[in-house]
C-alpha atoms as a PDB file:
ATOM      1  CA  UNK A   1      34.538 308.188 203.744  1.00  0.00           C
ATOM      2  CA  UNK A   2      31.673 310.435 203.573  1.00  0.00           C
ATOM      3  CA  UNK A   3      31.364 313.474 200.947  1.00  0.00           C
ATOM      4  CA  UNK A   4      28.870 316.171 201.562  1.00  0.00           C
ATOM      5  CA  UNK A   5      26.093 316.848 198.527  1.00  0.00           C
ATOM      6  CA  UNK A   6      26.456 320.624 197.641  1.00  0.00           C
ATOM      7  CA  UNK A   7      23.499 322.535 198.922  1.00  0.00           C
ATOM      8  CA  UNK A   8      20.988 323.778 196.671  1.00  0.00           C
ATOM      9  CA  UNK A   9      20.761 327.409 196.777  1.00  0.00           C
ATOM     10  CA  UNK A  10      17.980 328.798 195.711  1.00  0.00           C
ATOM     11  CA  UNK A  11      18.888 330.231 192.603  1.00  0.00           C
ATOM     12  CA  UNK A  12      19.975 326.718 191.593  1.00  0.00           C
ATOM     13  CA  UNK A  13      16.962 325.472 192.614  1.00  0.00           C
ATOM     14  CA  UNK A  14      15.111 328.049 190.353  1.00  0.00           C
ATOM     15  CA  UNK A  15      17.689 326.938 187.627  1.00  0.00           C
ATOM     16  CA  UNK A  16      16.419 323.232 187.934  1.00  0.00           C
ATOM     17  CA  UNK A  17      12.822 324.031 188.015  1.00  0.00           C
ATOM     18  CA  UNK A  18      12.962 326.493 184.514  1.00  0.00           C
ATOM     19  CA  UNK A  19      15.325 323.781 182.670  1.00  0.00           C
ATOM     20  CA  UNK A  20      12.651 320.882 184.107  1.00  0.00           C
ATOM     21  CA  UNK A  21       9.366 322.554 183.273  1.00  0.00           C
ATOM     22  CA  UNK A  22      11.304 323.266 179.660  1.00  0.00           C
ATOM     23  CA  UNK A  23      11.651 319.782 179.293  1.00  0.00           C
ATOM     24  CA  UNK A  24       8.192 319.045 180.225  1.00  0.00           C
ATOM     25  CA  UNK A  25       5.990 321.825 178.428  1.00  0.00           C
ATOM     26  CA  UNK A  26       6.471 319.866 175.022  1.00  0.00           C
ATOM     27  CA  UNK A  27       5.558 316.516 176.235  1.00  0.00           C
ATOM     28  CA  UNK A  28       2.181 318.219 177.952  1.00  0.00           C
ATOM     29  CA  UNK A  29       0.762 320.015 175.018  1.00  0.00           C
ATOM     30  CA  UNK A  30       1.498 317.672 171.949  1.00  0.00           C
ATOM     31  CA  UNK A  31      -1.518 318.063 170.259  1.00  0.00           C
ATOM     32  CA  UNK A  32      -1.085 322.329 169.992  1.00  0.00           C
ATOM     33  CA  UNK A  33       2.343 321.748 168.533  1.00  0.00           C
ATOM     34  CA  UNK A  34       1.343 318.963 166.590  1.00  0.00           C
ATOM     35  CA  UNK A  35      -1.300 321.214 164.915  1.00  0.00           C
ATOM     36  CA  UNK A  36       1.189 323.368 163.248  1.00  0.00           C
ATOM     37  CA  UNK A  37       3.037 320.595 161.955  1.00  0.00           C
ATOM     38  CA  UNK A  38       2.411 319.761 157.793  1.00  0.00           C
ATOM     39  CA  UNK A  39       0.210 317.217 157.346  1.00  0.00           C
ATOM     40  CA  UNK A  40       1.642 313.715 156.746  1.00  0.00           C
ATOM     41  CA  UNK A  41       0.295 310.337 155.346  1.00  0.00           C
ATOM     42  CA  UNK A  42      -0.929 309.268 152.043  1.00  0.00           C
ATOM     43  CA  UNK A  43      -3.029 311.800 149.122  1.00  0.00           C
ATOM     44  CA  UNK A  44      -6.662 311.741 149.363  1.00  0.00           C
ATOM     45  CA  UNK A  45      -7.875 309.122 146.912  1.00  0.00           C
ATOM     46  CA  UNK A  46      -4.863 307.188 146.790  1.00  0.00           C
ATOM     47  CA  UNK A  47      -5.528 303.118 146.028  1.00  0.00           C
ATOM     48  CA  UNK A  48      -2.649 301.301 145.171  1.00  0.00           C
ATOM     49  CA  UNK A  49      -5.166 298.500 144.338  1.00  0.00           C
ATOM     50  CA  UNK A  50      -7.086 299.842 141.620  1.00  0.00           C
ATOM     51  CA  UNK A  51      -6.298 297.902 138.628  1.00  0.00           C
ATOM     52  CA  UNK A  52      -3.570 299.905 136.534  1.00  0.00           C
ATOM     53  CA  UNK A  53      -1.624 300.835 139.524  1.00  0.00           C
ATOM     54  CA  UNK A  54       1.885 298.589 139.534  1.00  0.00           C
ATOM     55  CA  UNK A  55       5.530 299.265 141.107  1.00  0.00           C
ATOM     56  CA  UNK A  56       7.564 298.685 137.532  1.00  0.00           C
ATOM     57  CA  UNK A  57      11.447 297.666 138.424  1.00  0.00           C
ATOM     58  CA  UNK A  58      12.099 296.367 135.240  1.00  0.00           C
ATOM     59  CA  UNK A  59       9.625 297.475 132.206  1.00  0.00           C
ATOM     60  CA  UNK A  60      10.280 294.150 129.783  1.00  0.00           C
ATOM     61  CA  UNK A  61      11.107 295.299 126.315  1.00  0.00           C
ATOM     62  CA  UNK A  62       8.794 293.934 123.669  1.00  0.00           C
ATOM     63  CA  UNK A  63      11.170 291.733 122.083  1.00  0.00           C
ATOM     64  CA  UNK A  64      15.103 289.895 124.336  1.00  0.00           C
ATOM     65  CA  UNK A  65      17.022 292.693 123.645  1.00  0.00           C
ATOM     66  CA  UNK A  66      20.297 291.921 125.602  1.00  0.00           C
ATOM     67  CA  UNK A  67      21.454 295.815 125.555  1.00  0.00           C
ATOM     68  CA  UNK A  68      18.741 296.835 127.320  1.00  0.00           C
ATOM     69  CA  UNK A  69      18.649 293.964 129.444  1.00  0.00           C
ATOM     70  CA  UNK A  70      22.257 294.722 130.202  1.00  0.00           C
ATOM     71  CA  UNK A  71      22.030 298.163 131.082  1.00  0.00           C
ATOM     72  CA  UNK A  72      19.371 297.682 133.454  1.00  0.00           C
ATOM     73  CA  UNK A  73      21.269 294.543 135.120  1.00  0.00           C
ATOM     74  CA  UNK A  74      24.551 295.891 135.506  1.00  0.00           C
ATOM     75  CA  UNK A  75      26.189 299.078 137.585  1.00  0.00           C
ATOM     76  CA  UNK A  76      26.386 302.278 135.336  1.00  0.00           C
ATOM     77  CA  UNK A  77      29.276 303.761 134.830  1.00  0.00           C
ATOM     78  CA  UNK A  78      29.742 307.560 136.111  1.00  0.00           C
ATOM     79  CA  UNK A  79      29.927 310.488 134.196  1.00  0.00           C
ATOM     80  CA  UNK A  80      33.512 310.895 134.611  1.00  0.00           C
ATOM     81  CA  UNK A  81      36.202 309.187 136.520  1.00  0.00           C
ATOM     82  CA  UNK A  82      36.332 305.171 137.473  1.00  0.00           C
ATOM     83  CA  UNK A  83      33.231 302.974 136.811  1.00  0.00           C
ATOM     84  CA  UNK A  84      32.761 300.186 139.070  1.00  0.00           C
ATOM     85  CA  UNK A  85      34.248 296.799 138.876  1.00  0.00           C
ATOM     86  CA  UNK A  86      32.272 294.968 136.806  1.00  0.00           C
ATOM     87  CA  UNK A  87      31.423 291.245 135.210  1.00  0.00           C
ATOM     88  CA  UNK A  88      34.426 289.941 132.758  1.00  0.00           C
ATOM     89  CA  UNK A  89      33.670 289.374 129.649  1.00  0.00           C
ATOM     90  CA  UNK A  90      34.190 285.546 129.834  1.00  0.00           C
ATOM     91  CA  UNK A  91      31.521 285.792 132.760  1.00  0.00           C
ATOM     92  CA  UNK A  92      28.366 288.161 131.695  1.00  0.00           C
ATOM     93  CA  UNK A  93      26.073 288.479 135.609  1.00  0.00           C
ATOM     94  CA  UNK A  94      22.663 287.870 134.588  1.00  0.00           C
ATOM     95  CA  UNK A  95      20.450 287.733 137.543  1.00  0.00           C
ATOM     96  CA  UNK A  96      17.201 286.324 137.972  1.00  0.00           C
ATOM     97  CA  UNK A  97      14.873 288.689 136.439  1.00  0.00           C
ATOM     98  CA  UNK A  98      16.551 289.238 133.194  1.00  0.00           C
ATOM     99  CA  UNK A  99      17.613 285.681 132.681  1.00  0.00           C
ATOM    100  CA  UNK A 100      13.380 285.045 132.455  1.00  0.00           C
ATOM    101  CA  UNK A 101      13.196 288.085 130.288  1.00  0.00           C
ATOM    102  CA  UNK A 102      16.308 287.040 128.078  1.00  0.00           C
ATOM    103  CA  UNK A 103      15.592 283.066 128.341  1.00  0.00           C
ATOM    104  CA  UNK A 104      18.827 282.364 129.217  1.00  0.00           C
ATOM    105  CA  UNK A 105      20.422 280.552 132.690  1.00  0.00           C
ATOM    106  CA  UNK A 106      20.817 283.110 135.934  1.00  0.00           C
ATOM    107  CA  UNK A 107      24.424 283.097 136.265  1.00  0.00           C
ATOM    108  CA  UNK A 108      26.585 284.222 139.614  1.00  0.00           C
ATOM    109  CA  UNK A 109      29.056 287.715 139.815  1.00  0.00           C
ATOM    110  CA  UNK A 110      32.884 287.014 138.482  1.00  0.00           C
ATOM    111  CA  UNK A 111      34.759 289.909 138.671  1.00  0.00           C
ATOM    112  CA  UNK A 112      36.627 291.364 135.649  1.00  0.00           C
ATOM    113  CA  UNK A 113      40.295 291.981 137.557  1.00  0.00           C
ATOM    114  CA  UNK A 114      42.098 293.291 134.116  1.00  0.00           C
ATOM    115  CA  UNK A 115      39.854 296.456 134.015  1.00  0.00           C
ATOM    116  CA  UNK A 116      40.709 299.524 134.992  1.00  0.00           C
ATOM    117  CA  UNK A 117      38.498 299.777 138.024  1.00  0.00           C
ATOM    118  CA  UNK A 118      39.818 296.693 139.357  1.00  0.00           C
ATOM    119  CA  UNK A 119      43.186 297.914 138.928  1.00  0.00           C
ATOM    120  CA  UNK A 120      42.685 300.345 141.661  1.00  0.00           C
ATOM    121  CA  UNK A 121      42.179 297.546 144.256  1.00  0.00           C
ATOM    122  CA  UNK A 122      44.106 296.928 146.956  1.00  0.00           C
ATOM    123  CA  UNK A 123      46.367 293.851 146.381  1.00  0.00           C
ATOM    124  CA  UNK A 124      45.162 291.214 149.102  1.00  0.00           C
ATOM    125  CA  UNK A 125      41.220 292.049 147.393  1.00  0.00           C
ATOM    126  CA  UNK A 126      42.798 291.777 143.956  1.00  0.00           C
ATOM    127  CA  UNK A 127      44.373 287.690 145.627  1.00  0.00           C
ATOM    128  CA  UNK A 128      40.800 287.122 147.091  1.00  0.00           C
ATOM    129  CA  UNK A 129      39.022 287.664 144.446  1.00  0.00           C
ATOM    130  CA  UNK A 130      40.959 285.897 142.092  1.00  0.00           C
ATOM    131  CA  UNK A 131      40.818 282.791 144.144  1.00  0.00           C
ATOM    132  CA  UNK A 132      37.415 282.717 143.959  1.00  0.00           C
END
């Protein structure tokens, strides 16, 4: 079975060759376009090894204070509505950097199923997490 290819007309051909040479203008000329674009990159001057220049995550407060340390460990609850399912009581979450801080054992996530967050689980993640 044999199909014949439409011919091209001339005015389709002229159609092809505009939306082609749009295509291809940009890709020609990148630097005029790119000249116009903001300037990206770093500030002048900038040397993230000069000494006083650190990436703080946790600032360590001059004496264990477990409030603080607990506030920056754990999710924040919002403003209003829900907070997240958090640690139970029973089972604080200390991770890594705050156990050093607090000199006290790292200690896994258990989640707290009796808050009110947790109550808003669906039941078969409400089973699986209990059963682990």
């Amino acid at each position: 079975m044999t199909t014949d290819m439409p011919r091209m007309t001339p005015r389709r051909l002229l159609a092809s060759a505009i939306v082609l040479g749009a295509l291809c203008v940009p890709g020609a000329f990148p630097a005029a376009f790119a000249a116009d674009a903001p300037a990206r990159g770093a500030p002048p001057n900038l040397d993230l090894s000069a000494p006083g220049v650190a990436w703080a995550g946790f600032v360590a407060p001059k004496a264990p204070d477990y409030a603080i340390a607990r506030a920056f460990n754990d999710f924040t609850n919002p403003a209003s509505g829900l907070g997240p399912v958090t640690d139970g009581p029973a089972h604080p979450y200390v991770n890594n950097e705050v156990a050093r801080e607090m000199r006290i054992p790292p200690t896994y996530r258990v989640a707290d199923l009796d808050n009110a967050a947790a109550k808003n689980l669906m039941p078969w993640v409400r089973k699986t997490a209990s059963a682990r």
